[in-house]
C-alpha atoms as a PDB file:
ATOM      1  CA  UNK A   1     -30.475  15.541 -13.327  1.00  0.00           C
ATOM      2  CA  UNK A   2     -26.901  15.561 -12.084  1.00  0.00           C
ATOM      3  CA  UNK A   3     -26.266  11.975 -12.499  1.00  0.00           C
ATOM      4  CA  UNK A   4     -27.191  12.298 -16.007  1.00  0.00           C
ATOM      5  CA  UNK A   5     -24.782  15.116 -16.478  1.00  0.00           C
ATOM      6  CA  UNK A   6     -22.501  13.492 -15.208  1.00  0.00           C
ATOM      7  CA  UNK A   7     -22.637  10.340 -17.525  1.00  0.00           C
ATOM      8  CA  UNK A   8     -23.048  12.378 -20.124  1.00  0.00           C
ATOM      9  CA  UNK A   9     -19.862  14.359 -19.362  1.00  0.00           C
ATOM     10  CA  UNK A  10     -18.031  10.695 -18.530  1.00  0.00           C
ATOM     11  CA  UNK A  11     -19.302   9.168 -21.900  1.00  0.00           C
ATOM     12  CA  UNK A  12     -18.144  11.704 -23.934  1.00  0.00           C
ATOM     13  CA  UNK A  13     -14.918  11.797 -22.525  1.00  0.00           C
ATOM     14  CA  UNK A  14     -14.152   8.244 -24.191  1.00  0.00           C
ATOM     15  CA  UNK A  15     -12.823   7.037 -20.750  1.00  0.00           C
ATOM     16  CA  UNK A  16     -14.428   3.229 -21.005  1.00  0.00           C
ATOM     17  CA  UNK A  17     -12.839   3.064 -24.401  1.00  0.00           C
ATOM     18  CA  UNK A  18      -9.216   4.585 -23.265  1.00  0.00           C
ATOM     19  CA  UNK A  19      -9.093   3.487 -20.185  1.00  0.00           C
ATOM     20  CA  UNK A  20      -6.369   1.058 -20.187  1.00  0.00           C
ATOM     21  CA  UNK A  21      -4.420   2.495 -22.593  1.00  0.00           C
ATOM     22  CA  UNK A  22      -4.090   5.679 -21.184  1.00  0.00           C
ATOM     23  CA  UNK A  23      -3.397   4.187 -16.964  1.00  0.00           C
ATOM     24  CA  UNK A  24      -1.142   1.496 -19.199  1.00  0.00           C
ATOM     25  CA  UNK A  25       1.256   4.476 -20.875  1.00  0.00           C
ATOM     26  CA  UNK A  26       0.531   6.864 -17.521  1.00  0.00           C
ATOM     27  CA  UNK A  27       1.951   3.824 -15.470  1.00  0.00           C
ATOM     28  CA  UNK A  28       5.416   3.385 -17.337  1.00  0.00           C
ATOM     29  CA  UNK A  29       6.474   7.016 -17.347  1.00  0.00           C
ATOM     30  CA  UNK A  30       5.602   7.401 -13.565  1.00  0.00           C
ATOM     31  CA  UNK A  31       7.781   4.035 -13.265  1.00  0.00           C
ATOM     32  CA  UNK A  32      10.791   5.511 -15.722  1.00  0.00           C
ATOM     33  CA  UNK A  33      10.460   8.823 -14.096  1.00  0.00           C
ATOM     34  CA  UNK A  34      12.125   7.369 -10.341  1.00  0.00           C
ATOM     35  CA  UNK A  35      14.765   4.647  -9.570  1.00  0.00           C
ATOM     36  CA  UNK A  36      13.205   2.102  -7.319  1.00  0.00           C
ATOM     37  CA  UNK A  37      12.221  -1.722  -6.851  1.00  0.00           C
ATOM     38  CA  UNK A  38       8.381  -0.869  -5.937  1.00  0.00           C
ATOM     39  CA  UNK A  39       6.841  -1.483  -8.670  1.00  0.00           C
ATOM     40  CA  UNK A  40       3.431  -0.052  -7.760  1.00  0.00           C
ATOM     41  CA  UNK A  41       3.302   3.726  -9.557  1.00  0.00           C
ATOM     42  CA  UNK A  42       0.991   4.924  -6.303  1.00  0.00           C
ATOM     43  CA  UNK A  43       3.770   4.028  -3.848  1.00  0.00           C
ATOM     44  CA  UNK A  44       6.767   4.051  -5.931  1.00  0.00           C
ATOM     45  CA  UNK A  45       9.256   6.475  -4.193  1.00  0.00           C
ATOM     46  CA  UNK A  46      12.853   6.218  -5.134  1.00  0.00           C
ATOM     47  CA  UNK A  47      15.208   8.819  -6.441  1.00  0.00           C
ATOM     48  CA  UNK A  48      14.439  10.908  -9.657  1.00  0.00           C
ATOM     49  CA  UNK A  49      15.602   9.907 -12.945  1.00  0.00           C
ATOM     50  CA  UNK A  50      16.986  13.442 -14.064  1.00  0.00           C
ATOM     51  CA  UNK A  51      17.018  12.289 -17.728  1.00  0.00           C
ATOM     52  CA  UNK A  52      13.468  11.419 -17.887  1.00  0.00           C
ATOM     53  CA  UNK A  53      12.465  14.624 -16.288  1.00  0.00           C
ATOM     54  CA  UNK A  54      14.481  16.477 -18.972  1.00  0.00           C
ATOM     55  CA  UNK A  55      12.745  14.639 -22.083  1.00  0.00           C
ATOM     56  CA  UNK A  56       9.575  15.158 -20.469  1.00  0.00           C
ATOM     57  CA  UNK A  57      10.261  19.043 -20.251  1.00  0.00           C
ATOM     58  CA  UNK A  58      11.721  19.258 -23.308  1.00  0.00           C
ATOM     59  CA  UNK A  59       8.473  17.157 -24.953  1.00  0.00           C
ATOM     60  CA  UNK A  60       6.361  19.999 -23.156  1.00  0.00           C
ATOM     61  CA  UNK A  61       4.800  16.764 -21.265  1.00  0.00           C
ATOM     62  CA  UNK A  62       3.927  18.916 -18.819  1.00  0.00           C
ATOM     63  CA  UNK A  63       0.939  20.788 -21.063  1.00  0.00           C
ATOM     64  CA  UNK A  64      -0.195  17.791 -22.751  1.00  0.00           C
ATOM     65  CA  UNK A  65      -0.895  16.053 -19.007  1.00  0.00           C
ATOM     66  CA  UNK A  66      -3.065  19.452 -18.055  1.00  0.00           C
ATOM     67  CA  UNK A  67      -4.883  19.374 -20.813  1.00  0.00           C
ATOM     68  CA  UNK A  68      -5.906  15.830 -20.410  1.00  0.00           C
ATOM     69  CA  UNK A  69      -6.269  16.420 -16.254  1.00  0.00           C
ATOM     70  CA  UNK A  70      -8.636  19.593 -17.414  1.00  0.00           C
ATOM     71  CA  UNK A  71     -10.860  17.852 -19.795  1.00  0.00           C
ATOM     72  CA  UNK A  72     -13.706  15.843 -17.866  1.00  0.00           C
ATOM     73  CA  UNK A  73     -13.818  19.106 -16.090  1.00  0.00           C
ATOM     74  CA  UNK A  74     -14.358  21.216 -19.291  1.00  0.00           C
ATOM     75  CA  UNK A  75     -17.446  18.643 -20.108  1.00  0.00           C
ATOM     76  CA  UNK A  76     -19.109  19.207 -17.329  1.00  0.00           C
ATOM     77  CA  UNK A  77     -17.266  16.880 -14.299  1.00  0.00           C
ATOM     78  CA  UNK A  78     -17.642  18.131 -10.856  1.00  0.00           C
ATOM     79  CA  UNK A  79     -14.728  17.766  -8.397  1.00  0.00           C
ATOM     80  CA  UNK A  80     -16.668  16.793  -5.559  1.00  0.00           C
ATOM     81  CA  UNK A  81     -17.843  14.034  -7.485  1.00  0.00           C
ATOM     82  CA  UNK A  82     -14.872  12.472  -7.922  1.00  0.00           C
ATOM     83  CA  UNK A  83     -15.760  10.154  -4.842  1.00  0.00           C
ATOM     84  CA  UNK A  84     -13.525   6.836  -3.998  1.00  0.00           C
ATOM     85  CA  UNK A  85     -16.611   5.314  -3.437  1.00  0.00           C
ATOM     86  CA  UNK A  86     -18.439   5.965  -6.738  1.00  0.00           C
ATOM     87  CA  UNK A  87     -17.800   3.274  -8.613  1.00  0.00           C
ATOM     88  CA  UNK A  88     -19.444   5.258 -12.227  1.00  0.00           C
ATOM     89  CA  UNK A  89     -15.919   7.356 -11.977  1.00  0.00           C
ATOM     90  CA  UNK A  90     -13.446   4.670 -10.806  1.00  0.00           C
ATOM     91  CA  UNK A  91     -11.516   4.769 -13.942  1.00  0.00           C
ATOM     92  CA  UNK A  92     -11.375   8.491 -14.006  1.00  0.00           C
ATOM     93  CA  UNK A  93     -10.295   8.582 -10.548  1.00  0.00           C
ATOM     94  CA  UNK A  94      -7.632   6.136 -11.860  1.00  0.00           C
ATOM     95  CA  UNK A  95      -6.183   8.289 -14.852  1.00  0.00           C
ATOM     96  CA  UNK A  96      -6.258  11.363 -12.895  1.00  0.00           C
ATOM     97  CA  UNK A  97      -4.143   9.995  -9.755  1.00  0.00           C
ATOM     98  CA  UNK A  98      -1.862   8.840 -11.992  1.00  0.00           C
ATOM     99  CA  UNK A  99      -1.629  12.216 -14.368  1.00  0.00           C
ATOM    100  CA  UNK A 100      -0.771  13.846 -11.107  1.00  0.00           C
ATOM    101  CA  UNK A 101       1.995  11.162  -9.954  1.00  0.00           C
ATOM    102  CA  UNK A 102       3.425  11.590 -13.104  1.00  0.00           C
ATOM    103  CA  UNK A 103       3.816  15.396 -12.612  1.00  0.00           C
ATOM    104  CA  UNK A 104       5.015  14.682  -8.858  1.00  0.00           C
ATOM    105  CA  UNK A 105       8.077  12.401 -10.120  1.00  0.00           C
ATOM    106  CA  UNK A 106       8.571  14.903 -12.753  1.00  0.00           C
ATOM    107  CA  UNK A 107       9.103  17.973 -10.265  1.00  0.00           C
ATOM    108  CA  UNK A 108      10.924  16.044  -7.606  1.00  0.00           C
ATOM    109  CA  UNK A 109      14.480  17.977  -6.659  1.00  0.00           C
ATOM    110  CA  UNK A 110      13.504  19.552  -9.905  1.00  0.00           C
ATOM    111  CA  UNK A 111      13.483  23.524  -9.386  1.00  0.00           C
ATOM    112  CA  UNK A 112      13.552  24.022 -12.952  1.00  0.00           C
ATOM    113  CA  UNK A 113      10.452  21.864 -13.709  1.00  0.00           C
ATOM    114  CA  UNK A 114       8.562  22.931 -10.625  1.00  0.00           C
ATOM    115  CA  UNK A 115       8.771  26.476 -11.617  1.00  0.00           C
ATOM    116  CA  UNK A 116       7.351  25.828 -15.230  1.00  0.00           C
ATOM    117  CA  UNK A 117       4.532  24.297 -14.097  1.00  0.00           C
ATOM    118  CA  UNK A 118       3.726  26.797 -11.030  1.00  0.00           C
ATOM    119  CA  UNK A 119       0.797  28.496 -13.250  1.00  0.00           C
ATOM    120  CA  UNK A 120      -1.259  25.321 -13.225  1.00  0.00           C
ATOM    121  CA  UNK A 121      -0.852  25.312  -8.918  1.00  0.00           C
ATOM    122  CA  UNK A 122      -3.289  28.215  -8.979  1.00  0.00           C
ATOM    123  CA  UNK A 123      -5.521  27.337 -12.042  1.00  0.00           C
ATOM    124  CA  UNK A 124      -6.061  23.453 -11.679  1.00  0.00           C
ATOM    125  CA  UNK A 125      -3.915  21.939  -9.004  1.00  0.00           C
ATOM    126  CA  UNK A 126      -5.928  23.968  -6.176  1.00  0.00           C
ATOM    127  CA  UNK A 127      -8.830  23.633  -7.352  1.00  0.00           C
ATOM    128  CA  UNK A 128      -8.827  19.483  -7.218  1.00  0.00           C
ATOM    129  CA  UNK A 129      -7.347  19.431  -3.233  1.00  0.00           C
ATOM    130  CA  UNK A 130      -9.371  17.621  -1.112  1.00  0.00           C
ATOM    131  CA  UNK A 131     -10.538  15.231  -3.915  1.00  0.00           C
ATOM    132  CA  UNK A 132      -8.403  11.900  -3.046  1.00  0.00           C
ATOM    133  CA  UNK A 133      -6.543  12.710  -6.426  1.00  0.00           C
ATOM    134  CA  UNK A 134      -2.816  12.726  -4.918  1.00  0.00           C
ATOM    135  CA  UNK A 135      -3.138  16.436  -5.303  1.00  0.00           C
ATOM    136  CA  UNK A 136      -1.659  17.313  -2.295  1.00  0.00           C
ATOM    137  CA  UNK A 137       1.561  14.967  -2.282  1.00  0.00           C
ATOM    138  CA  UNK A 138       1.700  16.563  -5.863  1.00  0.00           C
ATOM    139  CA  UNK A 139       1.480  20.268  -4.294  1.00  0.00           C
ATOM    140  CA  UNK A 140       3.792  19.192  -1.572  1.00  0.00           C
ATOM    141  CA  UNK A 141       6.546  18.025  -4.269  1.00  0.00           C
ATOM    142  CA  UNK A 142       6.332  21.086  -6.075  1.00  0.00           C
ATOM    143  CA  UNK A 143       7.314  23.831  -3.174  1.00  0.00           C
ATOM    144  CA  UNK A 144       9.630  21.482  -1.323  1.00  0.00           C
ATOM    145  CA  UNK A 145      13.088  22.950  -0.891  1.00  0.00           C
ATOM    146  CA  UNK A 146      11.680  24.947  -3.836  1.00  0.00           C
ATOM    147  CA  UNK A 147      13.335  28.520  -2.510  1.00  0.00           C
ATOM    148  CA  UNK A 148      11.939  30.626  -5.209  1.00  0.00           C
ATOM    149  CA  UNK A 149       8.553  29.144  -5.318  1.00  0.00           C
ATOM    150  CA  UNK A 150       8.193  28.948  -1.327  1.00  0.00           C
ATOM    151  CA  UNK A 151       9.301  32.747  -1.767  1.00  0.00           C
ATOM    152  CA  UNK A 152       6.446  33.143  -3.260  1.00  0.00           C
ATOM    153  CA  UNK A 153       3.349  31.294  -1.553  1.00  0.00           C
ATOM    154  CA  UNK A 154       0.380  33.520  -0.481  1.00  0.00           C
ATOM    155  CA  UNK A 155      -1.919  33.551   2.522  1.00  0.00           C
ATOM    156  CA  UNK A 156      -5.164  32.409   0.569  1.00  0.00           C
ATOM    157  CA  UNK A 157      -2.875  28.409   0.034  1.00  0.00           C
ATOM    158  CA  UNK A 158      -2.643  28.756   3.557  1.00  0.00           C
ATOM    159  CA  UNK A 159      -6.455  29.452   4.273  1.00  0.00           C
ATOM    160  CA  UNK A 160      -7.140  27.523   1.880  1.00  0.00           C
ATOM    161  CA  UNK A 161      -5.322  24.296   3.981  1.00  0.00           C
ATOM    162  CA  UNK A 162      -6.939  25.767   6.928  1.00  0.00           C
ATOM    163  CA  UNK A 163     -10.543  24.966   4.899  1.00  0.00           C
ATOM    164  CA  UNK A 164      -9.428  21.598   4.031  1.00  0.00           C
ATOM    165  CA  UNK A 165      -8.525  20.596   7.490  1.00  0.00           C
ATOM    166  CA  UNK A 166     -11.931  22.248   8.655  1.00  0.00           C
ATOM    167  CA  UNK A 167     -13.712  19.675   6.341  1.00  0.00           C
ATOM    168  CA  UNK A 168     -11.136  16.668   7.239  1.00  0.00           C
ATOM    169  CA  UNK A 169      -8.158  16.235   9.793  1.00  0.00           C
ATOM    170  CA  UNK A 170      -6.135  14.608   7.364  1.00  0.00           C
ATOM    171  CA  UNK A 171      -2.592  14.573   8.515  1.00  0.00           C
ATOM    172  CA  UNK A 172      -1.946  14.724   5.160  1.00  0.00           C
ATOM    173  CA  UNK A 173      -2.606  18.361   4.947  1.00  0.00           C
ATOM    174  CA  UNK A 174      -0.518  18.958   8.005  1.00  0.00           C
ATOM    175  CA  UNK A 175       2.546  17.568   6.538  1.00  0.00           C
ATOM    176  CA  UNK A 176       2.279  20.205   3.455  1.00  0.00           C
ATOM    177  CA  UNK A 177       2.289  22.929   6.079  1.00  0.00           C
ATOM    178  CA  UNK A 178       5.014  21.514   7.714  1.00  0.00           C
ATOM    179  CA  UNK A 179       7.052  20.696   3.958  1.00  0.00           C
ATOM    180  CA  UNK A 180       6.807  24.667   3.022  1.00  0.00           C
ATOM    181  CA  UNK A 181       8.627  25.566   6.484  1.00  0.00           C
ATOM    182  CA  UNK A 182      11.818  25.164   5.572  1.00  0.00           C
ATOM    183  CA  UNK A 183      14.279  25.325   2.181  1.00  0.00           C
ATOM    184  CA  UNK A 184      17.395  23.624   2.405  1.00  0.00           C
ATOM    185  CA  UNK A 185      17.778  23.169   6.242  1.00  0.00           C
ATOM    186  CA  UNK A 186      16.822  26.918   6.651  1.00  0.00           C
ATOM    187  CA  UNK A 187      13.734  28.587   7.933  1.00  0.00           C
ATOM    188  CA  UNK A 188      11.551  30.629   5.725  1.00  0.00           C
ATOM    189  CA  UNK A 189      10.424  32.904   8.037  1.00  0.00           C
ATOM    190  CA  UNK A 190       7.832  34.334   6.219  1.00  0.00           C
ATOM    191  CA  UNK A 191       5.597  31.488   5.810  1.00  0.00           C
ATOM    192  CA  UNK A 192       6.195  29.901   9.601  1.00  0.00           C
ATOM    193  CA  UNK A 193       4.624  34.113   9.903  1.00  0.00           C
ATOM    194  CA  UNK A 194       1.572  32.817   7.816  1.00  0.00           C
ATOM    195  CA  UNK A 195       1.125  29.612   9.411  1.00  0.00           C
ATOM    196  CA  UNK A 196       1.240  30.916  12.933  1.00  0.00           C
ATOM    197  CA  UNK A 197      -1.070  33.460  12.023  1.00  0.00           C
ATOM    198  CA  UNK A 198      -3.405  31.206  10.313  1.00  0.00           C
ATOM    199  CA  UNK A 199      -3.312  28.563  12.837  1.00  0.00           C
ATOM    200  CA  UNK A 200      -2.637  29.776  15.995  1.00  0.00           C
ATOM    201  CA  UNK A 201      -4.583  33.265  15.800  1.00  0.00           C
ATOM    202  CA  UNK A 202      -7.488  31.915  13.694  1.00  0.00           C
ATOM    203  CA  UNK A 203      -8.215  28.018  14.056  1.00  0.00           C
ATOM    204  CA  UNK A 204      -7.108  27.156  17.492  1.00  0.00           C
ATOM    205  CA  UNK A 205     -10.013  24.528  17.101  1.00  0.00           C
ATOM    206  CA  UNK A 206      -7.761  22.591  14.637  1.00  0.00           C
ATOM    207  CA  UNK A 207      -4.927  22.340  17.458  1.00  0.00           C
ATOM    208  CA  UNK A 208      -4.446  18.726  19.916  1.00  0.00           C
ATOM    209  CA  UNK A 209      -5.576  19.584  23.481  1.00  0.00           C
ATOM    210  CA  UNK A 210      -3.579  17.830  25.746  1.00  0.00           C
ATOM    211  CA  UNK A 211      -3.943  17.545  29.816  1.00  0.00           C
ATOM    212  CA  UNK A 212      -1.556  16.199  32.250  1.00  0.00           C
ATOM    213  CA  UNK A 213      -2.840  13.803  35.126  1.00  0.00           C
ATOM    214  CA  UNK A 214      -1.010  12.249  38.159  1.00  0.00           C
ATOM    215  CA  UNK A 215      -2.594   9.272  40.384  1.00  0.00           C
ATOM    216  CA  UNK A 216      -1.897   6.153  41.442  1.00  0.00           C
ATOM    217  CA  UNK A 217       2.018   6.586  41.370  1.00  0.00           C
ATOM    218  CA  UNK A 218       1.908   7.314  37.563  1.00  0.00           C
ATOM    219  CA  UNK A 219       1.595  10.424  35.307  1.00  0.00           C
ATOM    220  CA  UNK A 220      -0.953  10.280  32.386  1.00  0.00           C
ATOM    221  CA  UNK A 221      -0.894  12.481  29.522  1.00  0.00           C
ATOM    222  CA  UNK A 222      -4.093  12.376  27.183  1.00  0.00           C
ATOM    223  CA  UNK A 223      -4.978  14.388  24.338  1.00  0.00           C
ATOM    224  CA  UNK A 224      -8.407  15.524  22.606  1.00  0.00           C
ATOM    225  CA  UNK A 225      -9.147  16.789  19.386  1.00  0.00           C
ATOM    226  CA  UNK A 226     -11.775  19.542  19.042  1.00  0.00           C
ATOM    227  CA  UNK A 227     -15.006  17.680  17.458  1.00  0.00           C
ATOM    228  CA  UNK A 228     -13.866  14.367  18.210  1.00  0.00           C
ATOM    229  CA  UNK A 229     -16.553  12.604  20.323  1.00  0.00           C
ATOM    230  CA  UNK A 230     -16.851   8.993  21.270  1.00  0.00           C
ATOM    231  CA  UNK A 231     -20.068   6.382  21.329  1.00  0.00           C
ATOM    232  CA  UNK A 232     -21.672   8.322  23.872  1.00  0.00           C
ATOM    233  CA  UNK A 233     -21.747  11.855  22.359  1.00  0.00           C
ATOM    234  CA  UNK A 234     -18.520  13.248  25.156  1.00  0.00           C
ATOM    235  CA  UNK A 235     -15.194  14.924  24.175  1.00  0.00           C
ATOM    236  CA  UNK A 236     -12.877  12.052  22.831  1.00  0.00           C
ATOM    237  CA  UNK A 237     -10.315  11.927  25.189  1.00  0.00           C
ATOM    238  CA  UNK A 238      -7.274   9.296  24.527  1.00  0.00           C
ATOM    239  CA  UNK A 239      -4.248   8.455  26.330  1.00  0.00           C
ATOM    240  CA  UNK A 240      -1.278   7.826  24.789  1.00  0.00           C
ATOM    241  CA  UNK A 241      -0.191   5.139  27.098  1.00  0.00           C
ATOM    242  CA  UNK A 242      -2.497   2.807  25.153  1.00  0.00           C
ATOM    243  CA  UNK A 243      -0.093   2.932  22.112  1.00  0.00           C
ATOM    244  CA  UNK A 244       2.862   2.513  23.626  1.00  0.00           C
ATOM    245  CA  UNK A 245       3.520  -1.167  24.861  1.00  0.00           C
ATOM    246  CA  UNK A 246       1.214  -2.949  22.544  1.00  0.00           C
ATOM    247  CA  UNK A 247       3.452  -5.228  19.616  1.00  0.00           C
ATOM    248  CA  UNK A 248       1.901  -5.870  15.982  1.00  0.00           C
ATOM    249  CA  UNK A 249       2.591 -10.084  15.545  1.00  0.00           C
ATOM    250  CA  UNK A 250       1.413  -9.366  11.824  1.00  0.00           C
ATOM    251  CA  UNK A 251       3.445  -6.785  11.006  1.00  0.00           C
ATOM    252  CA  UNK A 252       6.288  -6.911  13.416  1.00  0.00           C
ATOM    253  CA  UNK A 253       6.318  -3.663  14.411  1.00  0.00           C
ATOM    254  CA  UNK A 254       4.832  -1.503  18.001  1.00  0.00           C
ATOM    255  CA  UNK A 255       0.980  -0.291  18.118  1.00  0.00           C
ATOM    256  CA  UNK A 256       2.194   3.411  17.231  1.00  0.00           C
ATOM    257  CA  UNK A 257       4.387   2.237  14.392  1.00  0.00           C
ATOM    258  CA  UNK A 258       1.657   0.523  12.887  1.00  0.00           C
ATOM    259  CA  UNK A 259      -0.638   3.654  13.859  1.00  0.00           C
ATOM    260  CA  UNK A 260       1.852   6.089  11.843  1.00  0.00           C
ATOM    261  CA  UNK A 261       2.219   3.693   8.462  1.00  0.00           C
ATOM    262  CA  UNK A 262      -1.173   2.170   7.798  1.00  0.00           C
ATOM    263  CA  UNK A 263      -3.512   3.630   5.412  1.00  0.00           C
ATOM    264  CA  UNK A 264      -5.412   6.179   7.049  1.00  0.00           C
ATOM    265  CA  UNK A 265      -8.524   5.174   5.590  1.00  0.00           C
ATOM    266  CA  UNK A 266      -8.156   1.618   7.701  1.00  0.00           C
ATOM    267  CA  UNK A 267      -7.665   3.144  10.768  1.00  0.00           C
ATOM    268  CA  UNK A 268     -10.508   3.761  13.559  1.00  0.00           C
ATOM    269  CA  UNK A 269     -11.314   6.783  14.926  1.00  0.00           C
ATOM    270  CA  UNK A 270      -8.882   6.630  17.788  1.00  0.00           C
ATOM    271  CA  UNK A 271      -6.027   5.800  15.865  1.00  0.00           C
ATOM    272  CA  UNK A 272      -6.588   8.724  13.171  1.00  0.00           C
ATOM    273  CA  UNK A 273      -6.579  11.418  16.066  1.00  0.00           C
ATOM    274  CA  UNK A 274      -2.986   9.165  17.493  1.00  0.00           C
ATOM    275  CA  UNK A 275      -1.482  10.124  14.030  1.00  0.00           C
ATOM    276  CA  UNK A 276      -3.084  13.573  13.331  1.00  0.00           C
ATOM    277  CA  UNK A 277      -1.192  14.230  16.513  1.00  0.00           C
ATOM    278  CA  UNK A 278       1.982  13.214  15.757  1.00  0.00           C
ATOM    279  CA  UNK A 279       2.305  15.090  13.048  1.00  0.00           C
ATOM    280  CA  UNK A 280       0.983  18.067  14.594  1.00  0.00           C
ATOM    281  CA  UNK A 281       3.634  18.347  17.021  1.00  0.00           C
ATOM    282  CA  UNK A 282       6.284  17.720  13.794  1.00  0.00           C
ATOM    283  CA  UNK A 283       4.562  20.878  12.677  1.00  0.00           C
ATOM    284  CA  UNK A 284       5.360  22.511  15.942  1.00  0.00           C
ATOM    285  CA  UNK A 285       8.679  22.033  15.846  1.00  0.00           C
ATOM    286  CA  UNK A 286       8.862  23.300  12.201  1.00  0.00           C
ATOM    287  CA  UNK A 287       7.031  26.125  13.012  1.00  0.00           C
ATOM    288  CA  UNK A 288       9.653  27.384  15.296  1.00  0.00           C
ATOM    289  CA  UNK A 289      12.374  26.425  13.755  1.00  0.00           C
ATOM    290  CA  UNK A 290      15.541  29.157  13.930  1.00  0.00           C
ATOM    291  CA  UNK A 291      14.095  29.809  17.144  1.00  0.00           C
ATOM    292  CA  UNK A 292      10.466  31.839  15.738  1.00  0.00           C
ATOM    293  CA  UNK A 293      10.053  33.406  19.055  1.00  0.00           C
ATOM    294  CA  UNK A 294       6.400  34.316  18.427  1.00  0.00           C
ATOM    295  CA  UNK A 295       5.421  30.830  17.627  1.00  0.00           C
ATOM    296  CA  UNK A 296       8.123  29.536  20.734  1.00  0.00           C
ATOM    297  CA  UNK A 297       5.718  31.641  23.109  1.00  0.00           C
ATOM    298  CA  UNK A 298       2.678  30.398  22.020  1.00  0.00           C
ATOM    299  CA  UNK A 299       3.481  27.009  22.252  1.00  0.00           C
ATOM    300  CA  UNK A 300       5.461  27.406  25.340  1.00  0.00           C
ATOM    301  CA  UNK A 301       2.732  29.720  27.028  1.00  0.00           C
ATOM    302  CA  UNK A 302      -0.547  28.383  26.043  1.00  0.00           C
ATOM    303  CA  UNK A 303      -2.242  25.268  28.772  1.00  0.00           C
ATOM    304  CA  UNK A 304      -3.594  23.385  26.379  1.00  0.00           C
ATOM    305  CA  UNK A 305      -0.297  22.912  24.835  1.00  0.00           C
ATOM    306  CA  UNK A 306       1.949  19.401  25.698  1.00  0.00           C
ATOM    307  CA  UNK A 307       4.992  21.467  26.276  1.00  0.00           C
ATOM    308  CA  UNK A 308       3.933  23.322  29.667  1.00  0.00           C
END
């Protein structure tokens, strides 16, 4: 009965019949909106083209891309279908990422346009995290250096990341926390409050473990993430040396480099908790940034932590 809804829903919604159209028009405003050779509108990266973002205010762009973003939702689309690797909504998948890397080049260094949009954060934006839509690089561009909208972030976006890296340690959702810790080169105290109560209060689980090791004339430092197991069913346990010395012939470049750029979704198990590490301990040091001393003495005071 679902999969009929849901053809149903996609049917009705045109998409075959737009399709191309719609990614074909999506694609050359995302590529107009940014200066930069990349030609790819999922990768495409360069500085903002302040004119574009003004016509597309001015053109209230910004409701018409909602509305469209809302729609298979309104007929009856479920977000957690919205699966990479259903191929029935492929071509939805495709006009959605794009809707929301169009408003992500439209609110980048863009205070003005990030705050006229900030309604849809709560109503539509939120609601679509965790569903491979760009929604979170999206989110991410709207706060960042945002002062008045980081000002105003809540606990339950917090909790809400918290849920999301329950479901999936996605260092993608790490670097958001990280993003909102900070406003022009300055702490915003409040929210390294939230995160350090979220995270170090409530989800230790989500935290690296790390444990230091001397023998045979060297020191060893390995880490473990909570739930990470290996073939056998025992604690994943990986150390770090292993990425260190190793060179990439293909892509010129050292294991951990390679480890830190690749796609996430081509990397093996080991290499995802590598990187999910990293960026935790970026979010450490954001977290006590302008020296948060109840942060610094959890991080300086608790074992399990690489800085004891």
């Amino acid at each position: 009965m679902q999969s009929l809804r849901a053809r149903l829903a996609f049917n009705a919604l045109g998409t075959v019949r737009y399709h191309q159209s719609v990614v074909d028009t999506l694609t050359k405003l995302v590529l107009n909106s940014t200066f930069d050779e990349d030609l790819d509108p999922l990768s495409r990266d360069g500085a903002p083209n302040r004119l574009m973002q003004k016509l597309l205010r001015e053109l209230q762009a910004t409701e018409t891309i909602f509305r469209m973003i809302r729609a298979p939702f309104a007929r009856g689309i479920q977000p957690n279908w919205l699966s990479k690797s259903d191929r029935r909504f492929k071509q939805l998948n495709d006009i959605l990422t794009l809707a929301y890397r169009l408003i992500k080049k439209m609110t980048k260094g863009s205070e003005r346009n990030a705050l006229a949009l900030q309604k849809h954060v709560t109503t539509t934006i939120r609601r679509h995290l965790g569903c491979g839509l760009s929604c979170t690089t999206t989110l991410k561009e709207i706060f960042v250096d945002k002062r008045k909208l980081l000002a105003r972030i809540e606990k339950d976006l917090i909790f809400q990341f918290m849920d999301l890296l329950q479901n999936e340690k996605h260092p993608r959702y790490i670097d958001f926390l990280l993003s909102i810790c900070t406003a022009g080169g300055a702490p915003m105290h409040a929210i390294q409050d939230m995160i350090g109560s979220a995270l170090l209060e409530h989800n230790t689980r989500l935290l690296p473990i790390c444990r230091v090791s001397e023998g045979n004339g060297r020191i060893t430092l390995e880490i473990h993430v909570p739930g990470q197991c290996d073939e056998l069913g025992a604690d994943l346990w990986i150390d770090l040396a292993d990425f260190g010395d190793q060179h990439m012939q293909t892509e010129n470049c050292d294991y951990l480099s390679h480890v830190m750029q690749a796609p996430f979704s081509e990397l093996d198990t080991r290499e995802r908790v590598v990187r999910y590490f990293v960026h935790c301990i970026q979010l450490y040091g954001k977290l006590c940034f302008g020296r948060h001393q109840g942060n610094l003495k959890y991080f300086l005071m608790t074992p399990d932590m690489p800085f004891r």
